[in-house]
Protein backbone atom coordinates (compact mmCIF):
# COMPACT_ATOMS: atom_id res chain seq x y z
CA UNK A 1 -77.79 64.80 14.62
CA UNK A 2 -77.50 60.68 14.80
CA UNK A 3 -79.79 60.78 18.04
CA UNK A 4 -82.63 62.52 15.76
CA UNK A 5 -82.30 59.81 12.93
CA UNK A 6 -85.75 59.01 13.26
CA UNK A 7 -87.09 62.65 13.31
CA UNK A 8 -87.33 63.91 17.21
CA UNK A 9 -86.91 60.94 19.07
CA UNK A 10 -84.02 58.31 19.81
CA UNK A 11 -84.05 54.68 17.99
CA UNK A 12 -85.57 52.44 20.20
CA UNK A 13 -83.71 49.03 19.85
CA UNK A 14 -84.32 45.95 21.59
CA UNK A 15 -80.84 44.29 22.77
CA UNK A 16 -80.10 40.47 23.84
CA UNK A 17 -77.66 40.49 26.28
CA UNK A 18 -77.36 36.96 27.89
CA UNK A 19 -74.23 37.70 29.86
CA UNK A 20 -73.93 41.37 30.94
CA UNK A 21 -71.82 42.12 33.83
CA UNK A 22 -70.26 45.52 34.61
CA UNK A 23 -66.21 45.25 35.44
CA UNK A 24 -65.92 41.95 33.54
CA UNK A 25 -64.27 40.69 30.66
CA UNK A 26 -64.99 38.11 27.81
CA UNK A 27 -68.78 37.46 27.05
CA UNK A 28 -70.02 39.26 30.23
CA UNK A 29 -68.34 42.16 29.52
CA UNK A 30 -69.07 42.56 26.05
CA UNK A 31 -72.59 42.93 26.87
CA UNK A 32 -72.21 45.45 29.44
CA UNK A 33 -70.29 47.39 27.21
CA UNK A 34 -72.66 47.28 24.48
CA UNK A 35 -75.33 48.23 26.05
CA UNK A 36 -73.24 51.54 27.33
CA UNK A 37 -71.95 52.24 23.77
CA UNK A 38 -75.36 52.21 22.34
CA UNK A 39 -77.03 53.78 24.93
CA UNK A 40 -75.73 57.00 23.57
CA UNK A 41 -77.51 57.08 20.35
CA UNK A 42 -81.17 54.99 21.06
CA UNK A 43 -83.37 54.18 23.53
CA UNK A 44 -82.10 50.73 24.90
CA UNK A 45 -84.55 47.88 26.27
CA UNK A 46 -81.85 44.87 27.60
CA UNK A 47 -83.29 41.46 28.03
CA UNK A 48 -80.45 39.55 30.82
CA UNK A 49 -80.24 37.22 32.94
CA UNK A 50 -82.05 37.93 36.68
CA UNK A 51 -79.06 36.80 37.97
CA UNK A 52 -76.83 39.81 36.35
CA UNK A 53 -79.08 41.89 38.22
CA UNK A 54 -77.29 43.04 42.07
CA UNK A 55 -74.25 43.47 40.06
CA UNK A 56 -76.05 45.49 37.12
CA UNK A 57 -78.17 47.65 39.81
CA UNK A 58 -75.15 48.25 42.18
CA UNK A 59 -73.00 49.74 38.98
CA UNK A 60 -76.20 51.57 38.10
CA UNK A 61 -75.95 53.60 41.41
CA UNK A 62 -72.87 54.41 40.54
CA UNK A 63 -72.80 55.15 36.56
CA UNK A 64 -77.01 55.25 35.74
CA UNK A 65 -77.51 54.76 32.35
CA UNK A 66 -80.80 56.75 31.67
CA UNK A 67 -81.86 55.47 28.35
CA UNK A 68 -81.85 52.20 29.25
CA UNK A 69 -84.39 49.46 30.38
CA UNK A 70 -83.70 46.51 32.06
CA UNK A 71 -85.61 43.55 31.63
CA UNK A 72 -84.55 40.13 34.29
CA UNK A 73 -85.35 36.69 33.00
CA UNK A 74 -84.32 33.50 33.88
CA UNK A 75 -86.49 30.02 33.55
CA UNK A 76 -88.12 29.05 36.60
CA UNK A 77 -86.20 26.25 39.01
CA UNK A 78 -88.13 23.50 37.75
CA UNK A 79 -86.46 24.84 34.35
CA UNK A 80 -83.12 24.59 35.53
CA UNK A 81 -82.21 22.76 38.59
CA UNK A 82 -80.32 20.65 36.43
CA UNK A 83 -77.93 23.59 35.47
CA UNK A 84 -74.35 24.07 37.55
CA UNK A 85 -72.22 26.57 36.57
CA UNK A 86 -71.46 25.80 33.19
CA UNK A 87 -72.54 22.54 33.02
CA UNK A 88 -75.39 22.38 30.72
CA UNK A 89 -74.77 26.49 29.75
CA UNK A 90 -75.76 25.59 26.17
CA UNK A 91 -79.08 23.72 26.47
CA UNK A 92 -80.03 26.55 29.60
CA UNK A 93 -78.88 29.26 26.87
CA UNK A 94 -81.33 27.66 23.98
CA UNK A 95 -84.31 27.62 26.11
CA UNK A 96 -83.44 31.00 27.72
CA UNK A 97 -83.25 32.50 23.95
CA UNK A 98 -87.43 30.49 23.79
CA UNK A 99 -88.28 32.32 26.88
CA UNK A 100 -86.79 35.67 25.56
CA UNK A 101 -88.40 35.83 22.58
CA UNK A 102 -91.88 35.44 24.13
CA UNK A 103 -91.24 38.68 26.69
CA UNK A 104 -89.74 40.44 23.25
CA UNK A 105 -92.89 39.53 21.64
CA UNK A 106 -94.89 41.22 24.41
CA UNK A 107 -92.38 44.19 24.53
CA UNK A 108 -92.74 45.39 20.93
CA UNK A 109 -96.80 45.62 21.38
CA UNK A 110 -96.21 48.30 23.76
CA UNK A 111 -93.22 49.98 22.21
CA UNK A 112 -92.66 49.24 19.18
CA UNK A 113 -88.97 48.85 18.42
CA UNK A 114 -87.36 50.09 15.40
CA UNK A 115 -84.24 47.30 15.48
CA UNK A 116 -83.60 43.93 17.05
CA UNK A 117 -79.83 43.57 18.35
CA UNK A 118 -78.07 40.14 19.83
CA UNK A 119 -75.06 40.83 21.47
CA UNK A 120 -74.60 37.66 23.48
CA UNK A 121 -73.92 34.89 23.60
CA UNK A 122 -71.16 35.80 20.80
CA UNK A 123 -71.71 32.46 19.34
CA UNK A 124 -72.57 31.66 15.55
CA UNK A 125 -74.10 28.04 15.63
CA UNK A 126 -77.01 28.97 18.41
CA UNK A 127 -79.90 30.93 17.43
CA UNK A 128 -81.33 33.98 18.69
CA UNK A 129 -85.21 33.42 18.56
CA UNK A 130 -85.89 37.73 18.48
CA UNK A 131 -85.18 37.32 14.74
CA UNK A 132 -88.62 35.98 14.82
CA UNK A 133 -89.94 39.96 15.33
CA UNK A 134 -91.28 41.56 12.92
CA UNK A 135 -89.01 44.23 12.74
CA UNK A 136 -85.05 44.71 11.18
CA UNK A 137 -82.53 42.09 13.40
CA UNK A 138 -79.01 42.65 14.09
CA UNK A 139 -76.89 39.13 14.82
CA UNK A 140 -73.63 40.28 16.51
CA UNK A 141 -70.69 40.34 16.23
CA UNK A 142 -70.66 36.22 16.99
CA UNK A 143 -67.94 34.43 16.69
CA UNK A 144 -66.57 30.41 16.88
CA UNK A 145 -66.17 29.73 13.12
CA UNK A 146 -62.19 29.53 13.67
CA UNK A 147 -60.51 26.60 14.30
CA UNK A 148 -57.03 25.42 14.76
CA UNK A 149 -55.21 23.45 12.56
CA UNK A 150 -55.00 20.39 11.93
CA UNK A 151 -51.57 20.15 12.08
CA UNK A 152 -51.19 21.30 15.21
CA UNK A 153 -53.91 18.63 16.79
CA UNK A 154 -50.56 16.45 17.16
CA UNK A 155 -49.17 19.23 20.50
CA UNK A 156 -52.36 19.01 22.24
CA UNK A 157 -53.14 16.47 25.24
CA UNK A 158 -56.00 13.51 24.85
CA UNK A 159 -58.31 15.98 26.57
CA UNK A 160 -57.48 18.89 24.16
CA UNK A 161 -57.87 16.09 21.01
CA UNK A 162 -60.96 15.03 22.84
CA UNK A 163 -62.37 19.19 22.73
CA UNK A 164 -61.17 19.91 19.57
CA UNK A 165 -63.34 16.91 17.87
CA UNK A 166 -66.37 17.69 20.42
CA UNK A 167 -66.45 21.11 19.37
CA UNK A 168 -66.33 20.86 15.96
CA UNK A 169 -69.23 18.29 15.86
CA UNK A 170 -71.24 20.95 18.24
CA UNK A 171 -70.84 23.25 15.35
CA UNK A 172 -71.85 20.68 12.94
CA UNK A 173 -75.26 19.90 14.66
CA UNK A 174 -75.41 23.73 15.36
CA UNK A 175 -75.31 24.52 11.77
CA UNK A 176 -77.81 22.18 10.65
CA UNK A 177 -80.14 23.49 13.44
CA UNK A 178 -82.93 25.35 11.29
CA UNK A 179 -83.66 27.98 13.86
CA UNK A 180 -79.72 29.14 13.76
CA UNK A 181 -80.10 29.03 9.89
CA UNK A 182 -83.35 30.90 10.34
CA UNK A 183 -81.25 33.49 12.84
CA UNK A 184 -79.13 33.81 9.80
CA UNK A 185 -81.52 34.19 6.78
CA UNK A 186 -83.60 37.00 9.10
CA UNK A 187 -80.52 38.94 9.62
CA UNK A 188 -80.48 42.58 7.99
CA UNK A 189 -77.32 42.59 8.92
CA UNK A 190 -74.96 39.84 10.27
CA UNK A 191 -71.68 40.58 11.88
CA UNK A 192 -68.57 38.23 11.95
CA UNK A 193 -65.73 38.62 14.72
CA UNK A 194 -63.70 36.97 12.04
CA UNK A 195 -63.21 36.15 8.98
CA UNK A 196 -63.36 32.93 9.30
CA UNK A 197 -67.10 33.38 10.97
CA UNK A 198 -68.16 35.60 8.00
CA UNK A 199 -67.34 32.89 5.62
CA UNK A 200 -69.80 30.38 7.94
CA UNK A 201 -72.50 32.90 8.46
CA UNK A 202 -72.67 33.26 4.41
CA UNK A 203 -72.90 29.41 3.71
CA UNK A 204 -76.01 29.50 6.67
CA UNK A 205 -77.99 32.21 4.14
CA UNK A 206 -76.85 35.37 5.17
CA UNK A 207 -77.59 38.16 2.66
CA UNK A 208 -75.12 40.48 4.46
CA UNK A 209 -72.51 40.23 6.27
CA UNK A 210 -69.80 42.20 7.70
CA UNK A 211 -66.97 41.58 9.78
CA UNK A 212 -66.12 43.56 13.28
CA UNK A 213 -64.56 42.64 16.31
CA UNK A 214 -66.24 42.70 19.35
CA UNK A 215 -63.67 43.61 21.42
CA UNK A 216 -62.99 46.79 22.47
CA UNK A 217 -62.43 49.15 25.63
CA UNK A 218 -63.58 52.15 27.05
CA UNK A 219 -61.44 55.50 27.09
CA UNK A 220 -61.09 56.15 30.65
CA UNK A 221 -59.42 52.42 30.40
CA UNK A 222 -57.47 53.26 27.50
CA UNK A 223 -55.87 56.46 29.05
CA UNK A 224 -55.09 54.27 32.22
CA UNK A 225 -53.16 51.56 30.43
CA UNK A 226 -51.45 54.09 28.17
CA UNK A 227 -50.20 55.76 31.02
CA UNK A 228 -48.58 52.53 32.13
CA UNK A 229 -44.36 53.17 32.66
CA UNK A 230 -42.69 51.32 29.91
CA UNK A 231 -40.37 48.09 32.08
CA UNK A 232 -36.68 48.89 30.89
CA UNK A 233 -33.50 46.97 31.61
CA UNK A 234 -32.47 43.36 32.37
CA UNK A 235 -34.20 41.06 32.52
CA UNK A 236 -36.13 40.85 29.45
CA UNK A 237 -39.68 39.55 30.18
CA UNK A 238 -42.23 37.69 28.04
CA UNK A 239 -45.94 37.64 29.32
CA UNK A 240 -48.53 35.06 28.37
CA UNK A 241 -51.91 35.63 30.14
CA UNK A 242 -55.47 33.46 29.84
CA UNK A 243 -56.58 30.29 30.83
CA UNK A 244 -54.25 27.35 30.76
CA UNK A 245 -56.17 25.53 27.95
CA UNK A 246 -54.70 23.22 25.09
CA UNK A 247 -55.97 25.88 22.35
CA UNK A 248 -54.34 28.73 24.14
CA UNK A 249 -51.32 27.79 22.95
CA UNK A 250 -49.18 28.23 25.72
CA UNK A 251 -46.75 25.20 25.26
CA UNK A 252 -46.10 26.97 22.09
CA UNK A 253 -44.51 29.95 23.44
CA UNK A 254 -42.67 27.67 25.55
CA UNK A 255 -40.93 26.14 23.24
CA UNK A 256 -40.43 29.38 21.49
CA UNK A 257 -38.91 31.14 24.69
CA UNK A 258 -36.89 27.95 24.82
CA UNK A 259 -34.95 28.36 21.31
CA UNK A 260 -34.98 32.47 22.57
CA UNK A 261 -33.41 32.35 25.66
CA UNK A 262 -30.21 30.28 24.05
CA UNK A 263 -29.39 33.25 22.16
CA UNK A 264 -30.77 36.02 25.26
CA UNK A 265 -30.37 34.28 28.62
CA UNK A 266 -31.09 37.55 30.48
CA UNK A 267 -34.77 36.96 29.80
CA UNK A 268 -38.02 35.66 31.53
CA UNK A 269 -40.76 34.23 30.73
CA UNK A 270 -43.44 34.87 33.17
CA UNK A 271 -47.17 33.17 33.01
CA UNK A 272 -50.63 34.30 34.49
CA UNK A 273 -53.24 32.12 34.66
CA UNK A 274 -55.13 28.55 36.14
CA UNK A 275 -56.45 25.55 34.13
CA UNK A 276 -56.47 22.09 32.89
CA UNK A 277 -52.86 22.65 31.20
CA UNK A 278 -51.26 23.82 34.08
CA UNK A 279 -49.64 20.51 35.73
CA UNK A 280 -48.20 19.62 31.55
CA UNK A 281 -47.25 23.18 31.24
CA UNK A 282 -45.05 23.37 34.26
CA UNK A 283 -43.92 19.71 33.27
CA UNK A 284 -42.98 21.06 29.75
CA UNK A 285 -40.49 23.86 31.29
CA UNK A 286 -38.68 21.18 33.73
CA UNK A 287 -38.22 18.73 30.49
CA UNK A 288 -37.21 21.55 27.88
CA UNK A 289 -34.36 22.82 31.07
CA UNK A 290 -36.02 26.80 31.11
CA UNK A 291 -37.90 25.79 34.49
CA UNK A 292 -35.71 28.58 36.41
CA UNK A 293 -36.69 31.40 34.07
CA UNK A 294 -40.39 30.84 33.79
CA UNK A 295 -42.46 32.19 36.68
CA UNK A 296 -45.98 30.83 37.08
CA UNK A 297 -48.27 33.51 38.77
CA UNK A 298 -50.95 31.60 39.06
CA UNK A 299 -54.67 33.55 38.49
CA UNK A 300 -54.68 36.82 39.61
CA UNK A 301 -57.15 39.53 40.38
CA UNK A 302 -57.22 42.22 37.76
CA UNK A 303 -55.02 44.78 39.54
CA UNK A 304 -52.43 42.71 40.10
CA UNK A 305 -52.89 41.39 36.68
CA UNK A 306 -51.75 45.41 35.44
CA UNK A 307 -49.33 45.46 37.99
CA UNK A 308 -47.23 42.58 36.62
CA UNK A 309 -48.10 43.88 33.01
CA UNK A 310 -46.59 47.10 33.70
CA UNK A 311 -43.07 44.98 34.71
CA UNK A 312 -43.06 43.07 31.32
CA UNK A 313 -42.16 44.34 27.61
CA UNK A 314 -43.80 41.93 25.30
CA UNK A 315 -47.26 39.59 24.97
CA UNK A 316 -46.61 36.71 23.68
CA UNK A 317 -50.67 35.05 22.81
CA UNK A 318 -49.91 31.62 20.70
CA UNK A 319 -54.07 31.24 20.50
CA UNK A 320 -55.20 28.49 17.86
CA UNK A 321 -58.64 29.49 18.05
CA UNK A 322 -59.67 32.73 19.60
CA UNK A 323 -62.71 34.87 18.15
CA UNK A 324 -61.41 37.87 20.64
CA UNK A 325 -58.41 38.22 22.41
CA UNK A 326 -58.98 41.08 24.90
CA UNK A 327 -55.96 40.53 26.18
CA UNK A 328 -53.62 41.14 22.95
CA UNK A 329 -55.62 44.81 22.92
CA UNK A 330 -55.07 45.75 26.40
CA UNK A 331 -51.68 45.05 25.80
CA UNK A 332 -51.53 47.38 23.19
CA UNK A 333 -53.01 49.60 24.87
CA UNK A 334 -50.17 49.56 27.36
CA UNK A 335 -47.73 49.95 24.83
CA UNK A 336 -46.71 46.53 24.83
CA UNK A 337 -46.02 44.82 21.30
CA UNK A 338 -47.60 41.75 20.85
CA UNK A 339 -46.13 38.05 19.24
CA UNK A 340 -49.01 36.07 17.86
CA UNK A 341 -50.47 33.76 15.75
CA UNK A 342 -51.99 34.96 12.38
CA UNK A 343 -55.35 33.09 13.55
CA UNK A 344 -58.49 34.85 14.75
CA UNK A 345 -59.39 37.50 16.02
CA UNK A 346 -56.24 38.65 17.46
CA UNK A 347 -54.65 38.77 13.68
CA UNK A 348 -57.35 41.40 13.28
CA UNK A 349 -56.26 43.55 16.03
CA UNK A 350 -52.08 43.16 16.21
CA UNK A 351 -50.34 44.99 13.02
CA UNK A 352 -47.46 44.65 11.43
CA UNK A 353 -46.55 48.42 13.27
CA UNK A 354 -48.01 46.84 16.50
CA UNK A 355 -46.11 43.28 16.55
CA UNK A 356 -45.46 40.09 14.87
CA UNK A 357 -48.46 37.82 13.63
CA UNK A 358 -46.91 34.37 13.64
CA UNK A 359 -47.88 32.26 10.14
CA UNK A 360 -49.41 29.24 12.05
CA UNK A 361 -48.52 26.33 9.31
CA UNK A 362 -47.30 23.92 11.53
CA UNK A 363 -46.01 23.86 15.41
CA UNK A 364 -42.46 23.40 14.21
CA UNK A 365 -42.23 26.57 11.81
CA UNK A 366 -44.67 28.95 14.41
CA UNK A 367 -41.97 27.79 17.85
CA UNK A 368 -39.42 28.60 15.40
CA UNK A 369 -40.43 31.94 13.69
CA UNK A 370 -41.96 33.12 17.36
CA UNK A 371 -38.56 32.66 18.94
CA UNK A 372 -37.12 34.43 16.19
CA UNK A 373 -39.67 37.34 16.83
CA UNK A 374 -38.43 37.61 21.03
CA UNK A 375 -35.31 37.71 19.58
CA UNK A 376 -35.71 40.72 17.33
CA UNK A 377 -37.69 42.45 20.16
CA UNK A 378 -35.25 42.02 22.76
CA UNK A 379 -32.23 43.13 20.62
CA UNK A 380 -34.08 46.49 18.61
CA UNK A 381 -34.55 48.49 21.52
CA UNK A 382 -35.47 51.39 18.90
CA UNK A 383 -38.35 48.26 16.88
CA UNK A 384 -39.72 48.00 20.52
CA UNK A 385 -40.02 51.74 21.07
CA UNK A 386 -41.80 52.36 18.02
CA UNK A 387 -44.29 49.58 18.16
CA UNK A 388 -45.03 50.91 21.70
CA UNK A 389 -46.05 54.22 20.31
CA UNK A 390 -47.77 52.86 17.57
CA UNK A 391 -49.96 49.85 19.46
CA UNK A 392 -51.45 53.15 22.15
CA UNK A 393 -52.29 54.52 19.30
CA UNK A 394 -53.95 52.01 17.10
CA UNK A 395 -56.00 50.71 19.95
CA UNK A 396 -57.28 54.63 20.66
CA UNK A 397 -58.32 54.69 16.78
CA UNK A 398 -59.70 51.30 16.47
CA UNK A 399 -60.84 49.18 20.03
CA UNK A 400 -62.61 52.11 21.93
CA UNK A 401 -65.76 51.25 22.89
CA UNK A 402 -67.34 55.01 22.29
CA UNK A 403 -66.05 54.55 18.33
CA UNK A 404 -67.86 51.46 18.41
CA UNK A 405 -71.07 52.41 19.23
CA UNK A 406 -70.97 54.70 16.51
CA UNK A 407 -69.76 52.67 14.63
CA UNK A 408 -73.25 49.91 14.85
CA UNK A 409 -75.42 53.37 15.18
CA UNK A 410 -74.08 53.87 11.59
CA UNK A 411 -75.07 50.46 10.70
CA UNK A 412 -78.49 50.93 12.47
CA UNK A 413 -78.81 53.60 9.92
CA UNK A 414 -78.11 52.18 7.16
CA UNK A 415 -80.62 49.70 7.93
CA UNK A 416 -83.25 51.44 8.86
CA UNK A 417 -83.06 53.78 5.67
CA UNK A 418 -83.93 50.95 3.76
């Protein structure tokens, strides 16, 4: 059996988990989630933040998680009184990953760990100090290698221009950090959300490197989006769901729904979400004369987030830059097709069987051959039927958290056969 890989006892791997939050999505969820996946194969010691910890220990009484041990760290005040919310996240994360290494240092003299696994942040250009151990280290998945194109820098707002240039000159200085290119060079094995990120991680000195996204769900959450009642009948409605952000892409599928609804006025376009964009996004309906079929929900808590999902027939997810994309795979899961960009991670998860990834050469060609996509969606009754059927079943077979887990355990293996 996999649990006896190392004769009678379980693998005993060290995980970084930054952010790890039970019952949340994005970063704080994939750690959570990791941690749960892997805990079924190895003996798990989690280094987190003390602040994860009421929401950790009251999901614990709950769900316990027996081979796993918890380890709370944060810097001391004087450390990080300057830190608010996520102001100055990056420079707390950097000397968090110091101050984690040191207790990982202390931890291996008593146990002894067999592997060294980061999980989070999922972030390529910071390093992860436990590579220093002198045992096999794990980097991943991380993402941020993608970017959008240039072409498209033209549709964003001075603020998104402003981010755009900012982040890439992050990276930049991140990549030319020699403790990120020493996280890279100490990597057994280094895993890429995208391909995009695998190309990065190879030019920083990794020796191997493998991409796999780090999205992914558990079954229980599967079965309760599959069994989601497919929205039939008039009117036909789009969904677009995330943070209003410039990079989201969201004044894309405006435009898109836009061209659509000339050709299929008994549609809507509904969107569910907060942010920066919001005030121009609203704006951009009024001005392109679609204002009375777009419906903005505003943020929403997660229930009522499935509720209006379950009222809908297609995603529509214009990302530029995304390493994940839960949302395009619980979509999928609900048997919803999905129209996106062929950028990312979410052109790793939607299928040609599963929905239309959008060629993203400039704005003008992606608004046009989205709104062509709608348009074949709302008029194929029988395409939308089978790409139903077939996105359940693709996200069963390939973004379940319990395949997952084996999935690294088989990589642990391979490593530690070595």
């Amino acid at each position: 059996m996999e649990k006896n890989c190392m004769g009678s006892r379980r693998v005993k791997v060290l995980l970084s988990a930054y952010a790890c939050e039970p019952g949340k999505g994005s970063e704080p969820g994939v750690g959570w989630n990791w941690v749960k996946a892997l805990s079924q194969f190895a003996k798990v010691w989690v280094i987190t933040r003390a602040n994860n910890r009421p929401i950790i220990e009251q999901a614990l009484e709950k769900e316990p998680l027996p081979h796993v041990h918890w380890i709370y760290f944060d810097l001391p005040r004087w450390a990080r009184f300057w830190k608010k919310g996520q102001r100055g996240v990056h420079l707390y994360y950097y000397l968090w990953q110091i101050g984690a290494y040191f207790i990982g240092r202390r931890l291996h003299r008593e146990v002894k760990f067999d592997l060294v696994h980061h999980v989070t942040f999922v972030n390529y250009w910071m390093p992860s100090f436990l590579a220093l151990l002198p045992v096999p280290f794990i980097w991943g998945p991380v993402g941020g290698g993608e970017s959008a194109p240039k072409t498209f820098y033209r549709t964003f707002s001075l603020r998104g221009k402003v981010y755009e240039y900012v982040r890439s000159l992050a990276r930049w200085l991140g990549e030319r950090d020699p403790f990120v290119r020493m996280t890279a060079m100490k990597a057994a094995v280094a895993l890429a959300t995208t391909a995009e990120t695998a190309k990065r991680l190879q030019q920083l000195g990794s020796r191997r490197v493998e991409v796999l996204s780090q999205v992914a769900l558990a079954e229980e959450e599967i079965a309760r989006l599959a069994a989601m009642p497919t929205h039939t009948g008039n009117p036909f409605r789009l969904l677009s769901l995330g943070r209003f952000l410039h990079w989201k892409g969201f004044h894309l599928g405006l435009q898109a729904f836009a061209r659509f609804v000339q050709d299929f006025p008994q549609s809507e376009y509904w969107l569910i979400g907060d942010g920066p964009e919001r005030k121009s996004l609203e704006q951009l309906a009024k001005s392109l004369g679609i204002a009375d079929k777009v419906r903005f929900w505003g943020a929403l808590p997660r229930e009522e987030v499935l509720k209006k999902l379950a009222e809908v027939d297609v995603l529509v997810h214009p990302s530029l830059h995304d390493s994940g994309g839960w949302v395009c795979v619980e979509a999928m899961a609900a048997g919803r097709p999905v129209i996106c960009l062929d950028l990312g991670g979410p052109a790793l998860q939607v299928t040609e069987e599963t929905g239309f990834k959008i060629p993203a050469r400039s704005p003008e060609q992606a608004v046009e051959d989205m709104a062509r996509a709608m348009l074949k969606l709302a008029k194929d009754s029988e395409m939308c039927h089978r790409m139903r059927e077939a996105a359940r079943r693709w996200v069963w077979e390939h973004f379940n958290w319990e395949l997952r887990g084996q999935e690294i355990f088989g990589i642990y293996l391979k490593v530690l056969v070595k």
